[in-house]
Protein backbone atom coordinates (compact mmCIF):
# COMPACT_ATOMS: atom_id res chain seq x y z
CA UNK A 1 7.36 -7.55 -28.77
CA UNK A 2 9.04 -5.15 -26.15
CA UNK A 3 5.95 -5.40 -23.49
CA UNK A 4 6.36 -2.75 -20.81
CA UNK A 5 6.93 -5.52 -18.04
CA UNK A 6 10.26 -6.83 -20.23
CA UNK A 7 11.10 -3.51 -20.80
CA UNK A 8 11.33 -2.34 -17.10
CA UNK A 9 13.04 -5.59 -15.78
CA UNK A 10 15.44 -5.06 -18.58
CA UNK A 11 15.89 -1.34 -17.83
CA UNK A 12 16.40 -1.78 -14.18
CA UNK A 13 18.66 -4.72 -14.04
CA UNK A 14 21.13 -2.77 -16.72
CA UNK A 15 20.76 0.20 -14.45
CA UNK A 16 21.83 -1.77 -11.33
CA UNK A 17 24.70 -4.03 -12.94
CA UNK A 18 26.38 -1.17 -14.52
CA UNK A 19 26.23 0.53 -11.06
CA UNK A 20 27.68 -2.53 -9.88
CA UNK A 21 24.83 -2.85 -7.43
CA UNK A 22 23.16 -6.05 -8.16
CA UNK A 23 24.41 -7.88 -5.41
CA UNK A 24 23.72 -5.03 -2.99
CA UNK A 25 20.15 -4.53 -4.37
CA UNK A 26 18.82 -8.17 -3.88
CA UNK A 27 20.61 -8.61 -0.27
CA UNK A 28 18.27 -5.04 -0.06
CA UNK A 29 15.07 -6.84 -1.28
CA UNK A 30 15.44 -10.21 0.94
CA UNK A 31 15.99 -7.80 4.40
CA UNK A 32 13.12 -7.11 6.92
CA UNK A 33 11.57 -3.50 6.02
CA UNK A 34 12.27 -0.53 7.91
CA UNK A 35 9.64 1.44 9.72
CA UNK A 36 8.85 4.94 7.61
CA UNK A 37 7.09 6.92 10.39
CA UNK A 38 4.62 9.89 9.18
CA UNK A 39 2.63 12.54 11.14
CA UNK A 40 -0.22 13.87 8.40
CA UNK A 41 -1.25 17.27 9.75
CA UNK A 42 -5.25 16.85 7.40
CA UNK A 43 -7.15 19.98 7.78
CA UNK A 44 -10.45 18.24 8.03
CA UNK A 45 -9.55 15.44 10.89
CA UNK A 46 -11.93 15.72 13.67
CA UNK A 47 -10.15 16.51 17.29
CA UNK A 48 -11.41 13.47 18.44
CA UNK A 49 -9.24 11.33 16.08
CA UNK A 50 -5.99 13.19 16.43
CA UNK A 51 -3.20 10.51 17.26
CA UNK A 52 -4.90 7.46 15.39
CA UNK A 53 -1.87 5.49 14.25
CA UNK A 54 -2.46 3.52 11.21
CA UNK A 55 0.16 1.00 9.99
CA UNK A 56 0.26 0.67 6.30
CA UNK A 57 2.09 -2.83 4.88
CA UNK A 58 1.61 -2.97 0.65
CA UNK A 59 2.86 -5.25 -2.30
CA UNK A 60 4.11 -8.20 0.59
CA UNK A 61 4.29 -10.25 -2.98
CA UNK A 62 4.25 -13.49 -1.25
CA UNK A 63 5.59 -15.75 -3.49
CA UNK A 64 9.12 -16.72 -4.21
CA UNK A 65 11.40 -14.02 -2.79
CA UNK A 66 8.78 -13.49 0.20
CA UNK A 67 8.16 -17.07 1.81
CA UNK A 68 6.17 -17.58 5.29
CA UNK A 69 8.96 -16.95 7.55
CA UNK A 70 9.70 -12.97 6.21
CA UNK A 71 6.28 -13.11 6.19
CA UNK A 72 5.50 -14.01 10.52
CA UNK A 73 9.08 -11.44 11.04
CA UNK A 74 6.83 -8.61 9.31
CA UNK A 75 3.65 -9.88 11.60
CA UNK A 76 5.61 -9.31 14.83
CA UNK A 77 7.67 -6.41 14.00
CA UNK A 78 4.07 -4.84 13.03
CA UNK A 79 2.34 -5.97 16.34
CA UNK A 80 5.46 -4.28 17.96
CA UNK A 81 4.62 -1.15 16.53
CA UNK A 82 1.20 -1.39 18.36
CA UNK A 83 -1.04 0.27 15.39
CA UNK A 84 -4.54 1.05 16.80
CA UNK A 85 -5.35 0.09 13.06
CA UNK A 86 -3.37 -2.25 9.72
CA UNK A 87 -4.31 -1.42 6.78
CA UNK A 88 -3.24 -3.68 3.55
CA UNK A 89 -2.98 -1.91 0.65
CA UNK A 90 -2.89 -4.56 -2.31
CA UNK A 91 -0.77 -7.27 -3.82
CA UNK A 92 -0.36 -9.44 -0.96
CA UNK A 93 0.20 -12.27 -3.43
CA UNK A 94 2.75 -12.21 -6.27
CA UNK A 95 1.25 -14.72 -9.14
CA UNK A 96 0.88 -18.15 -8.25
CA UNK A 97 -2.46 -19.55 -6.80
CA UNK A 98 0.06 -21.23 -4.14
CA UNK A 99 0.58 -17.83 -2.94
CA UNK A 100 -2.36 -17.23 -1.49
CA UNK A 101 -1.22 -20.09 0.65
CA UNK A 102 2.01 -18.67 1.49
CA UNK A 103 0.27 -15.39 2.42
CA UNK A 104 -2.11 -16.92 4.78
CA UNK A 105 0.68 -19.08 6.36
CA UNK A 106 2.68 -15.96 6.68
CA UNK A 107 0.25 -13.50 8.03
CA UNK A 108 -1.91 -15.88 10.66
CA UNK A 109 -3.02 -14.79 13.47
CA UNK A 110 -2.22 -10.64 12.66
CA UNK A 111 -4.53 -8.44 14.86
CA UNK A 112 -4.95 -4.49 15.92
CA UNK A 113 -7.49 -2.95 18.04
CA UNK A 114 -9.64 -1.31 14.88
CA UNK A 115 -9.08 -4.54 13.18
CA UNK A 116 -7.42 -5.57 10.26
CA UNK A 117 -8.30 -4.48 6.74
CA UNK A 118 -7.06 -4.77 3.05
CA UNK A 119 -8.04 -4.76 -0.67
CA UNK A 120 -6.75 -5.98 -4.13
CA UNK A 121 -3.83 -5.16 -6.25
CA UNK A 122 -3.28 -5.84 -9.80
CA UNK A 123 -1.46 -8.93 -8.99
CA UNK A 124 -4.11 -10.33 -6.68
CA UNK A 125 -6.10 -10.48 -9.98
CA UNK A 126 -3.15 -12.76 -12.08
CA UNK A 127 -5.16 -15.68 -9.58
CA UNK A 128 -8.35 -15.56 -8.94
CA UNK A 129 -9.85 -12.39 -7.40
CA UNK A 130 -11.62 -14.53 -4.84
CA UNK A 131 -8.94 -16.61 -4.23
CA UNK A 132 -7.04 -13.67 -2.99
CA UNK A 133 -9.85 -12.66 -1.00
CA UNK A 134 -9.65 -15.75 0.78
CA UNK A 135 -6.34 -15.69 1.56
CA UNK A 136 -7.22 -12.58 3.24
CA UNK A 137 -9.69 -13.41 5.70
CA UNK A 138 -7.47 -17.06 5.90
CA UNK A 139 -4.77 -14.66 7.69
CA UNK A 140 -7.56 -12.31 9.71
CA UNK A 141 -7.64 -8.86 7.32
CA UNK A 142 -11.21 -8.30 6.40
CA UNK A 143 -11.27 -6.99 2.44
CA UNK A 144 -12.83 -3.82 1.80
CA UNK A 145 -13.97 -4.43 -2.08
CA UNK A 146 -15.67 -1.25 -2.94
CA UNK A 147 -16.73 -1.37 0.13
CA UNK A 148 -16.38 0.23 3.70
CA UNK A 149 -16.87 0.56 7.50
CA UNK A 150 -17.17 3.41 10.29
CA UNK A 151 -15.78 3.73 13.62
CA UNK A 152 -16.98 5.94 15.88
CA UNK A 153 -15.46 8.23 18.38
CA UNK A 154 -17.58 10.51 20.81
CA UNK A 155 -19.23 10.90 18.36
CA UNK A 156 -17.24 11.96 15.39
CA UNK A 157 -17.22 9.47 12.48
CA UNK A 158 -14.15 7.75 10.76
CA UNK A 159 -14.75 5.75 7.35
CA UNK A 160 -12.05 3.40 5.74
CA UNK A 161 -13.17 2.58 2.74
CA UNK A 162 -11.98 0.14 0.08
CA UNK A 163 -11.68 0.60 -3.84
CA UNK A 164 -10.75 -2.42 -6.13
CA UNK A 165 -7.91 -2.18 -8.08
CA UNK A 166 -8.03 -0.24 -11.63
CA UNK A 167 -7.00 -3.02 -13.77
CA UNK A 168 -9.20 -5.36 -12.12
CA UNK A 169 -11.26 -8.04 -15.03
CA UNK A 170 -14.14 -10.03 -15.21
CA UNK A 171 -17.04 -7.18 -14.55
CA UNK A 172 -14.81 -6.55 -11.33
CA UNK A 173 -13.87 -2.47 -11.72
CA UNK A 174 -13.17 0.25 -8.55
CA UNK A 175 -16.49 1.70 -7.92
CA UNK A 176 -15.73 5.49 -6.66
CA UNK A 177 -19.10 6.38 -5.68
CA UNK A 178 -18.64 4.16 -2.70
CA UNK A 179 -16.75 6.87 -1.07
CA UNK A 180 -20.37 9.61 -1.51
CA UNK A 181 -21.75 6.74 1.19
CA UNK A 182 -19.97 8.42 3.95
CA UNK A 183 -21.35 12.15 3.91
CA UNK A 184 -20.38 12.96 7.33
CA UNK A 185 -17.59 10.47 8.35
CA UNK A 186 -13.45 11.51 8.00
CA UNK A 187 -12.80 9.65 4.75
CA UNK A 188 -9.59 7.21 4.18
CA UNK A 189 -9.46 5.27 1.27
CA UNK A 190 -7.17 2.66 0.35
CA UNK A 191 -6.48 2.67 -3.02
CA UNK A 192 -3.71 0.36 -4.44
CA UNK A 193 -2.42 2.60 -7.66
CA UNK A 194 -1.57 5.99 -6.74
CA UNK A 195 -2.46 7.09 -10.02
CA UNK A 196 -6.29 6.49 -9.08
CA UNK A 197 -5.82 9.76 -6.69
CA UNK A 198 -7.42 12.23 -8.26
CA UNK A 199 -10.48 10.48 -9.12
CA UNK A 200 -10.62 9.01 -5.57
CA UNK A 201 -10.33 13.20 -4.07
CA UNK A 202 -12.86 14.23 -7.00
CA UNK A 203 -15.32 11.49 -5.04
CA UNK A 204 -14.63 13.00 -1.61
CA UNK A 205 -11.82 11.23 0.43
CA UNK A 206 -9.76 13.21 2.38
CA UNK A 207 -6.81 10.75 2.49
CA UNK A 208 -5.94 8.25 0.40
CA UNK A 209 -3.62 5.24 1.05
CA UNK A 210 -1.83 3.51 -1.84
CA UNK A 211 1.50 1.42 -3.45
CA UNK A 212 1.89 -0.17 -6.35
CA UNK A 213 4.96 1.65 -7.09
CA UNK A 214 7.73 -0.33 -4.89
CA UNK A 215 9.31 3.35 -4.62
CA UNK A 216 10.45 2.37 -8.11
CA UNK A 217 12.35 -0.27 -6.93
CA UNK A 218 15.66 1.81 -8.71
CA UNK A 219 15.77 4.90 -7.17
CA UNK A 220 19.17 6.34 -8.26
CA UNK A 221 17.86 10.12 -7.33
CA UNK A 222 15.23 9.79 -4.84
CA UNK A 223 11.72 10.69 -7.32
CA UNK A 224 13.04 12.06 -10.08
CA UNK A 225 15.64 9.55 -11.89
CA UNK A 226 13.08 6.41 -11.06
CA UNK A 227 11.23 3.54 -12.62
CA UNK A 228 8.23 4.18 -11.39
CA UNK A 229 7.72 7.45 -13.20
CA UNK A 230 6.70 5.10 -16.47
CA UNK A 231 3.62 4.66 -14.72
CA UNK A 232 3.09 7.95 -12.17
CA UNK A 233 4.38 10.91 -10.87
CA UNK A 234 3.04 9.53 -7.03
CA UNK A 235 6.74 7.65 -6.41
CA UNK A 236 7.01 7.50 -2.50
CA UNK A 237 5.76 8.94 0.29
CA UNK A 238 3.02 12.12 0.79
CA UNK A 239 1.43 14.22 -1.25
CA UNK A 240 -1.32 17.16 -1.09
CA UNK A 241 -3.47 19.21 -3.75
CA UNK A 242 -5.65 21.52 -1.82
CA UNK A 243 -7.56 19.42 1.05
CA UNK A 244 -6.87 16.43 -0.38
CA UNK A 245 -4.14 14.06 0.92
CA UNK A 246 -2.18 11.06 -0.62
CA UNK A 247 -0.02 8.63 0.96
CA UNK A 248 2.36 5.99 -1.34
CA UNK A 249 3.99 3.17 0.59
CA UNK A 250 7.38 1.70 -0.83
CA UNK A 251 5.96 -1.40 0.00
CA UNK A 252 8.25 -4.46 0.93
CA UNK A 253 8.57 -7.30 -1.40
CA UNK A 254 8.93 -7.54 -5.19
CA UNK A 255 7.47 -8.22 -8.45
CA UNK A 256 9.52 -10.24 -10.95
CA UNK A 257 12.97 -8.01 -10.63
CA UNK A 258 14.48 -9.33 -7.13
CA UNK A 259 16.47 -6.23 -6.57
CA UNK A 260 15.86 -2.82 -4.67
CA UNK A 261 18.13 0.01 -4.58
CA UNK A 262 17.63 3.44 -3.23
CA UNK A 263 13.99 2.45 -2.13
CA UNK A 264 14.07 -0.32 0.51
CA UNK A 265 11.54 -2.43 1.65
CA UNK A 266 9.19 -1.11 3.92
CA UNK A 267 6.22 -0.76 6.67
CA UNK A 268 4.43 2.43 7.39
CA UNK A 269 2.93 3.83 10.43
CA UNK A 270 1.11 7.36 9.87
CA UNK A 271 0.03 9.04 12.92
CA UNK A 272 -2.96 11.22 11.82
CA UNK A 273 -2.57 15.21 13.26
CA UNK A 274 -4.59 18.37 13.00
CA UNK A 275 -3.56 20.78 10.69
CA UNK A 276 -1.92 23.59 13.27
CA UNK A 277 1.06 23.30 10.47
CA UNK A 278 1.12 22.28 6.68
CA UNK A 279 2.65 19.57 5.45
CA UNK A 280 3.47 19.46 1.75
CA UNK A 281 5.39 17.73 -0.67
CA UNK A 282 4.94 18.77 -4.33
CA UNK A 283 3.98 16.09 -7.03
């Protein structure tokens, strides 16, 4: 049986050998990620949080084509970028149990001024779900597992809050009235699927952070002509719908296909803005 896995690996590995682009797309997949900078102009951002930068790294799928030394090159180029914040937005670990290891190894020692934070992917639940948690707090990110926290600045209230992941198993399930907990805080929400938006915006978060989608991995035209559009029409980047905001990360590792082409590997840092102009990109 043809299961949807199979049938994407197949798909995109025809699509990049007949392009002749195999080679290129794996050399792609191995490099250090690139640095996608983002000012999101929210309507609802207090004044007093205007310039927070937040560095978004997703799907590091440590595991065989992300061992500990990519790993400590994305730790430093991220400490670099001075974030007053790092946000992890799932699958830090491919498959293996040994990956939680290799993550841990990898990521020791990361640190940001507003701390550290992440939550679970889909493939942090092909180990165990508390496994991957440990890994976590083994490399300093606190999880957020339906859970959140609050910062405060003069006065004006900030909440990150973390969802678990939609296909999460045993009696484990993303538990959206977490977000209601926060009635007069800026609401960010990290998400992992993308296509868990609207349900997170119905629940009252003004931005939401997510991956998942690699960027489709195959990207021969940008969103359109892409992979990940089996799965969701959130590819790569931002999106709005009303007052609601949605960021997807590219990410920068891989599942089981080792190639990338036309959506490279990479880290995010979104500097939050006031709304004085409107930025849109239509889903």
């Amino acid at each position: 049986m043809l299961t949807r896995r199979r049938f994407i690996k197949t798909a995109t590995m025809t699509a990049a050998g007949s392009l002749g682009l195999t080679g290129y797309g794996f050399a792609s997949a191995l490099d250090l990620p690139g640095v996608r900078r983002h000012i999101l102009r929210l309507p609802a951002l207090p004044a007093e949080w205007i310039g927070l930068r937040i560095l978004q790294i997703s799907d590091v799928h440590a595991g065989p084509y992300m061992g500990a030394e990519r790993m400590a090159g994305i730790k430093d180029l991220a400490s670099r970028l001075s974030p007053d914040m790092i946000v992890f937005t799932g699958d830090q670990m491919d498959r293996r149990e040994s990956d939680a290891e290799l993550f841990a190894e990898g990521f020791a020692g990361i640190s940001a001024p507003m701390g550290v934070w992440g939550i679970l992917g889909n493939h942090d639940h092909f180990i165990d779900p508390k496994k991957s948690e440990w890994a976590l707090r083994a490399a300093g990110v606190e999880p957020l597992v339906n859970d959140g926290v609050t910062f405060d600045r003069g006065g004006a209230r900030l909440a990150l809050i973390g969802l678990e992941d939609l296909n999460a198993g045993g009696g484990r399930a993303p538990d959206f009235s977490v977000i209601a907990r926060y009635p007069t805080s800026y609401r960010i929400c990290l998400s992992h699927q993308p296509q868990s938006w609207h349900r997170v915006a119905a629940a009252g978060a003004h931005l939401t952070l997510s991956g998942h989608t690699h960027g489709g991995q195959i990207a021969l035209t940008g969103r359109y002509l892409n992979v990940a559009r089996f799965s969701t029409r959130y590819i790569a980047g931002p999106y709005r719908r009303e007052e609601a905001f949605l960021y997807v990360s590219r990410g920068v590792g891989v599942g089981a296909v080792p190639v990338r082409v036309g959506a490279p590997p990479e880290i995010d840092l979104l500097t939050l803005h006031s709304a004085t102009a409107s930025l849109k990109a239509v889903a």
